[in-house]
PDB file of N, CA and C in Angstrom:
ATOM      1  N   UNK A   1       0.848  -1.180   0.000  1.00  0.00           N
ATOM      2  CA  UNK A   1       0.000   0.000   0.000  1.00  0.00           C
ATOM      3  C   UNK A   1       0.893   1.242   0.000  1.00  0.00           C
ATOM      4  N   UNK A   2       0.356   2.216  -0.758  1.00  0.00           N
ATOM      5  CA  UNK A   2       1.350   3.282  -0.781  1.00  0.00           C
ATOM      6  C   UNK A   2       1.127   4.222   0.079  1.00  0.00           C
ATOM      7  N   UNK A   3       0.321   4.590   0.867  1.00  0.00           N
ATOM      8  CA  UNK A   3       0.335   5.575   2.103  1.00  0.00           C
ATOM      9  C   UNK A   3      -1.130   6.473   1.416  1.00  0.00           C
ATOM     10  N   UNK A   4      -1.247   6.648   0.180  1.00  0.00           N
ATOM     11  CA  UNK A   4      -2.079   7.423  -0.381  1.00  0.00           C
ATOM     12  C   UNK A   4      -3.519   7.724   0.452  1.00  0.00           C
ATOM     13  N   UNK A   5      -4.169   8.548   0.852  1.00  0.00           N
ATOM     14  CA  UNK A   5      -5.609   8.937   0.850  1.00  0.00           C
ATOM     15  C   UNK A   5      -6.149   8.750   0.195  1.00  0.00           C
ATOM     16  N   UNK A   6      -7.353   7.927   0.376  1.00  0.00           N
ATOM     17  CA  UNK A   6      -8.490   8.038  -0.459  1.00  0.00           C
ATOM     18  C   UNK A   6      -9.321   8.993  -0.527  1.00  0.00           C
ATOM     19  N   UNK A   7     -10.242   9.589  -1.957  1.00  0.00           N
ATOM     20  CA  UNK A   7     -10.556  10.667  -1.944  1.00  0.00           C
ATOM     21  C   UNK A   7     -11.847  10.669  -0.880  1.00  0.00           C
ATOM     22  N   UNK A   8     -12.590   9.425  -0.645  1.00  0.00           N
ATOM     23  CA  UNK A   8     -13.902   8.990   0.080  1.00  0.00           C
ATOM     24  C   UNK A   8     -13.293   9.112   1.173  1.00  0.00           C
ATOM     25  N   UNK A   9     -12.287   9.001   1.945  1.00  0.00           N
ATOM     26  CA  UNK A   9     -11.707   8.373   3.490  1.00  0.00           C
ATOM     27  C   UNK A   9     -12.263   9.736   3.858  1.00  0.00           C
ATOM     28  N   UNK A  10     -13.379   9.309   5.215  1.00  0.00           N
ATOM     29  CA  UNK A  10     -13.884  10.074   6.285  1.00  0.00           C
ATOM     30  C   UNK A  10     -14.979  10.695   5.620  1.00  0.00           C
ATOM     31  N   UNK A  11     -15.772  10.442   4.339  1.00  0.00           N
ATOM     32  CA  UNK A  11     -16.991  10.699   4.377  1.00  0.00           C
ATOM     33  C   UNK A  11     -17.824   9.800   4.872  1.00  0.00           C
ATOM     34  N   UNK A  12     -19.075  10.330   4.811  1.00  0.00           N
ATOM     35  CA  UNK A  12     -20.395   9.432   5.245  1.00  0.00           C
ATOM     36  C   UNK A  12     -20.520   8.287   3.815  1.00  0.00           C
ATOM     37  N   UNK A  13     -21.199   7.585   3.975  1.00  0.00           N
ATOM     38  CA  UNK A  13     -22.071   6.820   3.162  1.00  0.00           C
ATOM     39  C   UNK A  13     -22.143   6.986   1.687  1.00  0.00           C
ATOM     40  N   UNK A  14     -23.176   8.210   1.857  1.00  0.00           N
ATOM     41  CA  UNK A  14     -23.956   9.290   1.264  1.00  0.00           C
ATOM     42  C   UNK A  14     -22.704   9.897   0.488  1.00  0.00           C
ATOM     43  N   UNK A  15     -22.216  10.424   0.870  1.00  0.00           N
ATOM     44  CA  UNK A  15     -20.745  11.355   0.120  1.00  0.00           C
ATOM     45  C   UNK A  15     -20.456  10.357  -0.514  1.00  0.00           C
ATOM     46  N   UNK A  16     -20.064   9.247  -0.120  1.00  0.00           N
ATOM     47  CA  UNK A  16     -18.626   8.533  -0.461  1.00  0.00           C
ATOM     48  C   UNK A  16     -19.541   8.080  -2.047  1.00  0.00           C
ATOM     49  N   UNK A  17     -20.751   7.583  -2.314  1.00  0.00           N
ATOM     50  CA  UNK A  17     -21.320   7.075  -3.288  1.00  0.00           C
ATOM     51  C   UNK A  17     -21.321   8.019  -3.936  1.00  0.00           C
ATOM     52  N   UNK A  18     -22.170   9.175  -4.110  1.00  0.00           N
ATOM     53  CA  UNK A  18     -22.276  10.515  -4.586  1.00  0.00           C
ATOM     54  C   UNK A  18     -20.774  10.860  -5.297  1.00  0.00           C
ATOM     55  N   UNK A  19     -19.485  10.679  -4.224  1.00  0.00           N
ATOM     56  CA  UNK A  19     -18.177  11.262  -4.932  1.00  0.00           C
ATOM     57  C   UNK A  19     -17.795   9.893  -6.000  1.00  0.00           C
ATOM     58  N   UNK A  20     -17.583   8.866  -6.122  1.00  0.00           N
ATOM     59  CA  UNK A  20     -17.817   7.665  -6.810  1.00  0.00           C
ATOM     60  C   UNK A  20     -18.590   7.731  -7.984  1.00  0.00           C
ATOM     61  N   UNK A  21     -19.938   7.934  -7.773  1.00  0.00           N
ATOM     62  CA  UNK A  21     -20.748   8.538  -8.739  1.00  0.00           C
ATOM     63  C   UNK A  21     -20.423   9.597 -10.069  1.00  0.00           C
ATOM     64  N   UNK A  22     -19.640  10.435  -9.674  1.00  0.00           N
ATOM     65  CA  UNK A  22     -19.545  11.508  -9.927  1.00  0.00           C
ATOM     66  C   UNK A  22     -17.791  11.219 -10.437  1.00  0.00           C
ATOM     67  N   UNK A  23     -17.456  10.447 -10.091  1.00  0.00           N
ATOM     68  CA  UNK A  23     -16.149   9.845 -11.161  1.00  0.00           C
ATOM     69  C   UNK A  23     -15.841   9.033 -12.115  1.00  0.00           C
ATOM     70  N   UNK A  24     -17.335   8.061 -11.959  1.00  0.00           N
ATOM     71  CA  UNK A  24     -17.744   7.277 -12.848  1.00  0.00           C
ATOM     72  C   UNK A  24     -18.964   7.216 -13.483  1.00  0.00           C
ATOM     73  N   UNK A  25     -18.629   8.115 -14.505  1.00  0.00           N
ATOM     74  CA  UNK A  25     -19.589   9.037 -15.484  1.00  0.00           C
ATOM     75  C   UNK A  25     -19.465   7.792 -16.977  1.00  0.00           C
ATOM     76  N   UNK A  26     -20.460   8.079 -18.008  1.00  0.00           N
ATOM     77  CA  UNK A  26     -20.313   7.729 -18.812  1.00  0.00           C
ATOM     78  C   UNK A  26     -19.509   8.423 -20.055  1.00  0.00           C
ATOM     79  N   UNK A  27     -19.036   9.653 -19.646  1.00  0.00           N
ATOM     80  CA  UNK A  27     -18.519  10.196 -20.669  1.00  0.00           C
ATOM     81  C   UNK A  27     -17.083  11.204 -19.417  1.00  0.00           C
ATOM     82  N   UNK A  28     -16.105  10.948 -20.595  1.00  0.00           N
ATOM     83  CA  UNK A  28     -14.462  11.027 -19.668  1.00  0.00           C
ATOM     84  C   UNK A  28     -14.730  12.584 -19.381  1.00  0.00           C
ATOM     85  N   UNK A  29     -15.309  13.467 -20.157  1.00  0.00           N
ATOM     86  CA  UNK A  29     -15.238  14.977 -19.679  1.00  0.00           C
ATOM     87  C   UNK A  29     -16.247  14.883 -18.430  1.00  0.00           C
ATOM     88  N   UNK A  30     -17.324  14.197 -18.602  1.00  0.00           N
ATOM     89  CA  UNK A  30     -18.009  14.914 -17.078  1.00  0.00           C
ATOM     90  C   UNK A  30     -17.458  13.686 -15.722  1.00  0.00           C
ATOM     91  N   UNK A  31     -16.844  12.861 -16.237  1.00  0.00           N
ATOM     92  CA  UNK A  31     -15.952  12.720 -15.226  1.00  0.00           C
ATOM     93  C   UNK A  31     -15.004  13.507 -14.736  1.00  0.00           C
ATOM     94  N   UNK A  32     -14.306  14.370 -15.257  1.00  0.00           N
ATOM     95  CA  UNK A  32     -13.701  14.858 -14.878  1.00  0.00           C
ATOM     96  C   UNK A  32     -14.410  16.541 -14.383  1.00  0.00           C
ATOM     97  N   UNK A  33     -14.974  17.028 -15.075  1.00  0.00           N
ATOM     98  CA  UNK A  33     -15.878  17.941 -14.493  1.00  0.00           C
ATOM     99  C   UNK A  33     -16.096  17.870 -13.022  1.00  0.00           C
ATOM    100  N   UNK A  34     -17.758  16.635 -13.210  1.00  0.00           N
ATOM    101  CA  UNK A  34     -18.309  16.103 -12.016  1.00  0.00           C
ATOM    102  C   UNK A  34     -17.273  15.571 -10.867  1.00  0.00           C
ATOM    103  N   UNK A  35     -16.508  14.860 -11.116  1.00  0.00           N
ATOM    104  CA  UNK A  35     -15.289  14.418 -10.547  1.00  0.00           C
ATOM    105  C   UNK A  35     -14.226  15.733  -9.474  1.00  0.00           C
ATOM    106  N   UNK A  36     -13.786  16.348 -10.302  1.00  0.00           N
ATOM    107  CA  UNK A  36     -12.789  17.299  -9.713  1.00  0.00           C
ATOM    108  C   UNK A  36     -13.718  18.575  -8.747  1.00  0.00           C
ATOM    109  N   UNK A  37     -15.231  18.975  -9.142  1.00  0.00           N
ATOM    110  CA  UNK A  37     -16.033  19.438  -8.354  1.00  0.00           C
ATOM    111  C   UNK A  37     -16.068  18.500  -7.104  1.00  0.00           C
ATOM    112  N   UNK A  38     -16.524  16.779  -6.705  1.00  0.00           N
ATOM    113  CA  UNK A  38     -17.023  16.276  -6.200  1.00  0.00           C
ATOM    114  C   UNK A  38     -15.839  16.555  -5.458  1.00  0.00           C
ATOM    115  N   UNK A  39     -14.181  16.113  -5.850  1.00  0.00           N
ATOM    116  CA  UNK A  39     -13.086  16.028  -4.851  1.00  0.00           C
ATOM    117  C   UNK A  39     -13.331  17.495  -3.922  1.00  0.00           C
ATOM    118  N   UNK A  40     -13.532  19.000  -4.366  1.00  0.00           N
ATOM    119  CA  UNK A  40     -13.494  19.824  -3.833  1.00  0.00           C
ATOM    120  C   UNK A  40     -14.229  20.185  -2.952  1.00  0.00           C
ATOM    121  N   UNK A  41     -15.484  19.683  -2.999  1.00  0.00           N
ATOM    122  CA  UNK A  41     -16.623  20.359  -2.562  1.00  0.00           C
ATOM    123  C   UNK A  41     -17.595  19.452  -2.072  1.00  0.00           C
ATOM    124  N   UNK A  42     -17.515  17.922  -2.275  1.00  0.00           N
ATOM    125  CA  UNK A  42     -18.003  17.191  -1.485  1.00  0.00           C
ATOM    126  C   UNK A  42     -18.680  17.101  -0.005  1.00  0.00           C
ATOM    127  N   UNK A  43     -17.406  17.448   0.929  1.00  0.00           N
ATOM    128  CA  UNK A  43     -17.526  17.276   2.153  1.00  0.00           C
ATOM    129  C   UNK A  43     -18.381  18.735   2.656  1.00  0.00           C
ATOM    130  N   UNK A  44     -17.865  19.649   1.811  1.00  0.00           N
ATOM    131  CA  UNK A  44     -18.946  20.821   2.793  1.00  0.00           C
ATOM    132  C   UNK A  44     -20.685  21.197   2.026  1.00  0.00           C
ATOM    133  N   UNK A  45     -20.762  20.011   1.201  1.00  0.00           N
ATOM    134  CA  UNK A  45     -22.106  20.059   0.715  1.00  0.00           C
ATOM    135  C   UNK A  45     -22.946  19.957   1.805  1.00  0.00           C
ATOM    136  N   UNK A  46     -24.568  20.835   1.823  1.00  0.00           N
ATOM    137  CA  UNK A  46     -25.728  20.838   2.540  1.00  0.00           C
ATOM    138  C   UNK A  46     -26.641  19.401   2.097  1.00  0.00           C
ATOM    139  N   UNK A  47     -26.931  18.983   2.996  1.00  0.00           N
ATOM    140  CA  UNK A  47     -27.803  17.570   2.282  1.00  0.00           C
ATOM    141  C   UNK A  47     -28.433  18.306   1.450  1.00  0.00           C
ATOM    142  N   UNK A  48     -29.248  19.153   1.333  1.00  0.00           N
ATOM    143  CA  UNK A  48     -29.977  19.728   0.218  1.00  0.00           C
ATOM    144  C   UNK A  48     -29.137  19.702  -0.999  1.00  0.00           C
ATOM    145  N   UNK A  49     -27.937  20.165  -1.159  1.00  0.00           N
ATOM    146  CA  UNK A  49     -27.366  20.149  -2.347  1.00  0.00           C
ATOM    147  C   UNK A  49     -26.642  19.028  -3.235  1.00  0.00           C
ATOM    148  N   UNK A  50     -26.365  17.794  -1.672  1.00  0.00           N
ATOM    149  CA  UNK A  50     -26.077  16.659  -1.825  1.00  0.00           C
ATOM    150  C   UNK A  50     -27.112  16.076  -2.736  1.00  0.00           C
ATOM    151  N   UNK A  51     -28.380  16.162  -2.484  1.00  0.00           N
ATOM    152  CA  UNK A  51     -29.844  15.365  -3.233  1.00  0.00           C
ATOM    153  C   UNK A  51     -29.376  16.199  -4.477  1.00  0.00           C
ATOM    154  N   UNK A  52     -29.062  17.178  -4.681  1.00  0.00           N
ATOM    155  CA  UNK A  52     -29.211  18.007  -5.891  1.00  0.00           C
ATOM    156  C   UNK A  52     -28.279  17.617  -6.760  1.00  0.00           C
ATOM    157  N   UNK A  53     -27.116  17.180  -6.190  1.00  0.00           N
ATOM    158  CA  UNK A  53     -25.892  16.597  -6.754  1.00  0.00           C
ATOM    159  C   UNK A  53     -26.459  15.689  -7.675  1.00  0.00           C
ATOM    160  N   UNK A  54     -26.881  14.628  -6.686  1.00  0.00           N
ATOM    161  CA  UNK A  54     -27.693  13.023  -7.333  1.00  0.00           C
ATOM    162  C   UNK A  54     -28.177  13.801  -8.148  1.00  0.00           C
ATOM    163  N   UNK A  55     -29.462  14.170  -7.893  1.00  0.00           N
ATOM    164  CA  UNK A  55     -30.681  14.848  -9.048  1.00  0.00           C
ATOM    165  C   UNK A  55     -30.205  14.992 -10.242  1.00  0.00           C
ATOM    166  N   UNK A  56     -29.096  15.811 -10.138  1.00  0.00           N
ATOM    167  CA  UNK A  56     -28.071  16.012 -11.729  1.00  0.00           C
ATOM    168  C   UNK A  56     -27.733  15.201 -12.335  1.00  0.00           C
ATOM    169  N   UNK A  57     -26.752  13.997 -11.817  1.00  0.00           N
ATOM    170  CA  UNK A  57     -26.379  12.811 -12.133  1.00  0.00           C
ATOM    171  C   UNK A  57     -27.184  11.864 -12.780  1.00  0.00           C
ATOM    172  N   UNK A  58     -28.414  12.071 -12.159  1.00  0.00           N
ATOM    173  CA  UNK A  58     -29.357  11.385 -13.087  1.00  0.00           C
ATOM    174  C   UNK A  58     -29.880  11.706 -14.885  1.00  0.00           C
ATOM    175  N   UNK A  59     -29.486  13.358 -15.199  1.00  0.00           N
ATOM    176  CA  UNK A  59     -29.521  13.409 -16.517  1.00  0.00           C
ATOM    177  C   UNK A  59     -28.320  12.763 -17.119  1.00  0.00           C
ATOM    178  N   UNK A  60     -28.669  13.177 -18.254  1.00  0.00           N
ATOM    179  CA  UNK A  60     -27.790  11.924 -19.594  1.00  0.00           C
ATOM    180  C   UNK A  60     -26.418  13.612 -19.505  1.00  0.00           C
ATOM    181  N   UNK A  61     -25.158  12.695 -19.484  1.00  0.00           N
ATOM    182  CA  UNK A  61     -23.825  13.494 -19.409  1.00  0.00           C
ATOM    183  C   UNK A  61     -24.011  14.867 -20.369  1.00  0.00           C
ATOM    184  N   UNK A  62     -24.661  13.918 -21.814  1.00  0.00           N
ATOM    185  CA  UNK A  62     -24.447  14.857 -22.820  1.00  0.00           C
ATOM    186  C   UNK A  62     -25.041  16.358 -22.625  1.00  0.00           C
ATOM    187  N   UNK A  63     -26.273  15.655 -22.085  1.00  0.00           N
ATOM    188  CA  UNK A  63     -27.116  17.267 -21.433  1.00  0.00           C
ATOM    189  C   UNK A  63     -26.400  18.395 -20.796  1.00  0.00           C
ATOM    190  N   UNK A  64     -25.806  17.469 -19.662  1.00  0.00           N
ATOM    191  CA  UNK A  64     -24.968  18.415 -19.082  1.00  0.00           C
ATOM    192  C   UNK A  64     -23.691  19.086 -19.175  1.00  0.00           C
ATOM    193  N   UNK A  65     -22.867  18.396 -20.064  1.00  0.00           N
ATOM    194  CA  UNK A  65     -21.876  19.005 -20.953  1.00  0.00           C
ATOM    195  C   UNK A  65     -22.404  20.059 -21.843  1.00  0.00           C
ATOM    196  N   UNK A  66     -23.366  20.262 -22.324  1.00  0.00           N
ATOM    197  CA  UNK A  66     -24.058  21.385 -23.551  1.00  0.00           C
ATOM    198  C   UNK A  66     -24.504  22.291 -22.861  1.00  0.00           C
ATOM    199  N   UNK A  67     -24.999  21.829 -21.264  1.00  0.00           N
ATOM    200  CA  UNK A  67     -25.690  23.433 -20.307  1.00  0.00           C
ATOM    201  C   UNK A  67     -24.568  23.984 -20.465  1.00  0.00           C
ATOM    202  N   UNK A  68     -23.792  23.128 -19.625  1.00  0.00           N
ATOM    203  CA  UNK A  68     -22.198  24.151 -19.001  1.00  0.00           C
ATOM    204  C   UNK A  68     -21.356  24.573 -20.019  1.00  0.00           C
ATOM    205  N   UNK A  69     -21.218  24.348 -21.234  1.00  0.00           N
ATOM    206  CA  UNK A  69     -20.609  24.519 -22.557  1.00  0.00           C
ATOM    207  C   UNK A  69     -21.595  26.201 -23.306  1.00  0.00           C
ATOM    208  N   UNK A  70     -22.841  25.892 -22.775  1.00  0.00           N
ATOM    209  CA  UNK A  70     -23.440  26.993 -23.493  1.00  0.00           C
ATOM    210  C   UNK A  70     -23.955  26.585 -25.298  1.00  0.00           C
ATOM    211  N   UNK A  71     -23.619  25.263 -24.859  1.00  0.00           N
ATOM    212  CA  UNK A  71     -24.245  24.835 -26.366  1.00  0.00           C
ATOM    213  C   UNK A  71     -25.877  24.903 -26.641  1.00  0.00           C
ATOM    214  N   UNK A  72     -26.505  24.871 -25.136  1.00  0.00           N
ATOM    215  CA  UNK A  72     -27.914  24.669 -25.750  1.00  0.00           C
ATOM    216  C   UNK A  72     -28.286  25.190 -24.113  1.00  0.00           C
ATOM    217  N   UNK A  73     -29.136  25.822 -24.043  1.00  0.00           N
ATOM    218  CA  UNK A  73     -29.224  26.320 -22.969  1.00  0.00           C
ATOM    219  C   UNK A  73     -30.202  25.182 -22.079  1.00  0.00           C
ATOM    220  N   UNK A  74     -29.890  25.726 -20.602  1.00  0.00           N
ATOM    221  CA  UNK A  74     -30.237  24.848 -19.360  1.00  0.00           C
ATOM    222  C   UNK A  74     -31.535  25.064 -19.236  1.00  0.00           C
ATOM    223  N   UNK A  75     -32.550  23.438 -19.046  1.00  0.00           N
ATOM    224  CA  UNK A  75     -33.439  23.681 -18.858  1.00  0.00           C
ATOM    225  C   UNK A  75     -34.472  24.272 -17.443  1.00  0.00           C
ATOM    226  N   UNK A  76     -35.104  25.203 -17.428  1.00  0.00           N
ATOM    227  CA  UNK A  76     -35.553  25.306 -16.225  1.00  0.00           C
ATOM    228  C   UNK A  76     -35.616  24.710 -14.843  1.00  0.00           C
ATOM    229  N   UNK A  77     -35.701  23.467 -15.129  1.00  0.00           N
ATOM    230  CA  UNK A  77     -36.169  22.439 -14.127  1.00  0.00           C
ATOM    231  C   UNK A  77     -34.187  22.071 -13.505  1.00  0.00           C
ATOM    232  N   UNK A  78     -33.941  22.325 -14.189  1.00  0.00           N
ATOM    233  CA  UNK A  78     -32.265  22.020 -14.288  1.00  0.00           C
ATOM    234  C   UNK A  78     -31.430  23.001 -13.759  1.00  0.00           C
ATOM    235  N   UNK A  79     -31.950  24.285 -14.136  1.00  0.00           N
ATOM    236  CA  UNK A  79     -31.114  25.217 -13.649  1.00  0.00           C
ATOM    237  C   UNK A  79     -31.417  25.561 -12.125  1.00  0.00           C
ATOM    238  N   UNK A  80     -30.840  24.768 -11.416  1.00  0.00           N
ATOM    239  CA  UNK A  80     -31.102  25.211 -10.048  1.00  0.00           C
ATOM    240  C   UNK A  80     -29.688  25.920  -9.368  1.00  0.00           C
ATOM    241  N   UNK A  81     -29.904  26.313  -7.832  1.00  0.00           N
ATOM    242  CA  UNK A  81     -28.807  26.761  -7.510  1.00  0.00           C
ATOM    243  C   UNK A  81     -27.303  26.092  -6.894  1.00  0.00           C
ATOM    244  N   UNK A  82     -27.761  24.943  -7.505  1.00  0.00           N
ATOM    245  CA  UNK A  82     -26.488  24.236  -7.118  1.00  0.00           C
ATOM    246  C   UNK A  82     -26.362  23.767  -8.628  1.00  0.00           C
ATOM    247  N   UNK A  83     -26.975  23.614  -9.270  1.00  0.00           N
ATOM    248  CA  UNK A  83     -26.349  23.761 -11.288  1.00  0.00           C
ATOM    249  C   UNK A  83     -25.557  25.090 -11.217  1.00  0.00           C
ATOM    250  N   UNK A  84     -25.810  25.766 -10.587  1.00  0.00           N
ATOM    251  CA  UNK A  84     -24.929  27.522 -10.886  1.00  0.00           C
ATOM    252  C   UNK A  84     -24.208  27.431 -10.329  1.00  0.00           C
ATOM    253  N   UNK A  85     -23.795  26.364  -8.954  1.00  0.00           N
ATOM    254  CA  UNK A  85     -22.591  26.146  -8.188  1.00  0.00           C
ATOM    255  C   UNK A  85     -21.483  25.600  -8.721  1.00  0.00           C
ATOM    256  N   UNK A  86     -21.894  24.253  -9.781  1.00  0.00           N
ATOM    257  CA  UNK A  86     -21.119  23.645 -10.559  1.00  0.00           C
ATOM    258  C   UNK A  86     -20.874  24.618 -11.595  1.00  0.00           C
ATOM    259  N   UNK A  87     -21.657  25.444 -12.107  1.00  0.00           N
ATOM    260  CA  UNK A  87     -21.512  26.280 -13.323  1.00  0.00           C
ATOM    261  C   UNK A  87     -20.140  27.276 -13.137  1.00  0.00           C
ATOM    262  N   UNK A  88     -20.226  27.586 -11.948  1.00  0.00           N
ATOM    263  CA  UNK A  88     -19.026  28.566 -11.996  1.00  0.00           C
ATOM    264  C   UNK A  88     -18.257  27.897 -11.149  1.00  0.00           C
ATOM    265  N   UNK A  89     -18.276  26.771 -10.470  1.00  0.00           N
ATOM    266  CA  UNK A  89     -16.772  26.367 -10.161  1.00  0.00           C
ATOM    267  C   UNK A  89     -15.806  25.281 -11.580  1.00  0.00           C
ATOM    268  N   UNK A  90     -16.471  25.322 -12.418  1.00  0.00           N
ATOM    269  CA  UNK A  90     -16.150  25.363 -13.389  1.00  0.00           C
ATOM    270  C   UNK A  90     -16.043  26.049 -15.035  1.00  0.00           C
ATOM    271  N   UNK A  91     -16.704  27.680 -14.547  1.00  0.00           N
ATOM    272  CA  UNK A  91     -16.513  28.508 -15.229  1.00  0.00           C
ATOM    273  C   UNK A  91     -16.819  28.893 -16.619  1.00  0.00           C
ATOM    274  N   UNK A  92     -18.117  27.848 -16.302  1.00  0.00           N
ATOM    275  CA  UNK A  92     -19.480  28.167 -17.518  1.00  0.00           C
ATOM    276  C   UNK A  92     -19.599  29.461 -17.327  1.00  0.00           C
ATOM    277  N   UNK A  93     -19.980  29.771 -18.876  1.00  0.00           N
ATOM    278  CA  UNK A  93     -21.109  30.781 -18.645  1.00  0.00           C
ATOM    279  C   UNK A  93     -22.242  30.131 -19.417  1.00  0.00           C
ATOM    280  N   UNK A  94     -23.191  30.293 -18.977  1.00  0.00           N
ATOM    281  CA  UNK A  94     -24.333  29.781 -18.930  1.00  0.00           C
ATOM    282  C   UNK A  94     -25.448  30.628 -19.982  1.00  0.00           C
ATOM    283  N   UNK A  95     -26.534  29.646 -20.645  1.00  0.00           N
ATOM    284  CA  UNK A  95     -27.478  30.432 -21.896  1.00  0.00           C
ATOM    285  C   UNK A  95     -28.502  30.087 -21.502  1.00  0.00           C
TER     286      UNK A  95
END
């Protein structure tokens, strides 16, 4: 074993699936998107934003690569305030 941290070590449950989730995407960009958000910002998520996390995860990648890209704009139901959290910690601008 190499001494390394795991990125899950000392979350809950809940986190640890959610950050997992969110690295194993079907498409390598919103892995890494979803991914490098989840490493950052994981642990000081509000359960509210935690559900919101999931909620997202559940659309199809492509969707969400085209909000945050500005290819096709975000749908209402979608644009919530934790879509605008991911939006600018990854530095969408948003349509």
């Amino acid at each position: 074993m190499s001494g390394a941290v795991s990125p899950g070590e000392g979350l809950d449950v809940h986190r640890r699936r959610t950050h997992f989730r969110a690295w194993h995407r079907g498409m390598r960009e919103m892995d890494l998107i979803l991914g490098r958000f989840a490493d950052a910002n994981i642990a000081g998520l509000s359960l509210d934003e935690l559900d919101a996390f999931d909620a997202l995860m559940e659309e199809q990648d492509r969707d969400i690569f085209a909000w945050l890209t500005g290819e096709i704009t975000t749908p209402a139901a979608s644009d919530t305030p934790f879509f605008r959290k991911l939006a600018a910690f990854t530095g969408a601008t948003l349509r």
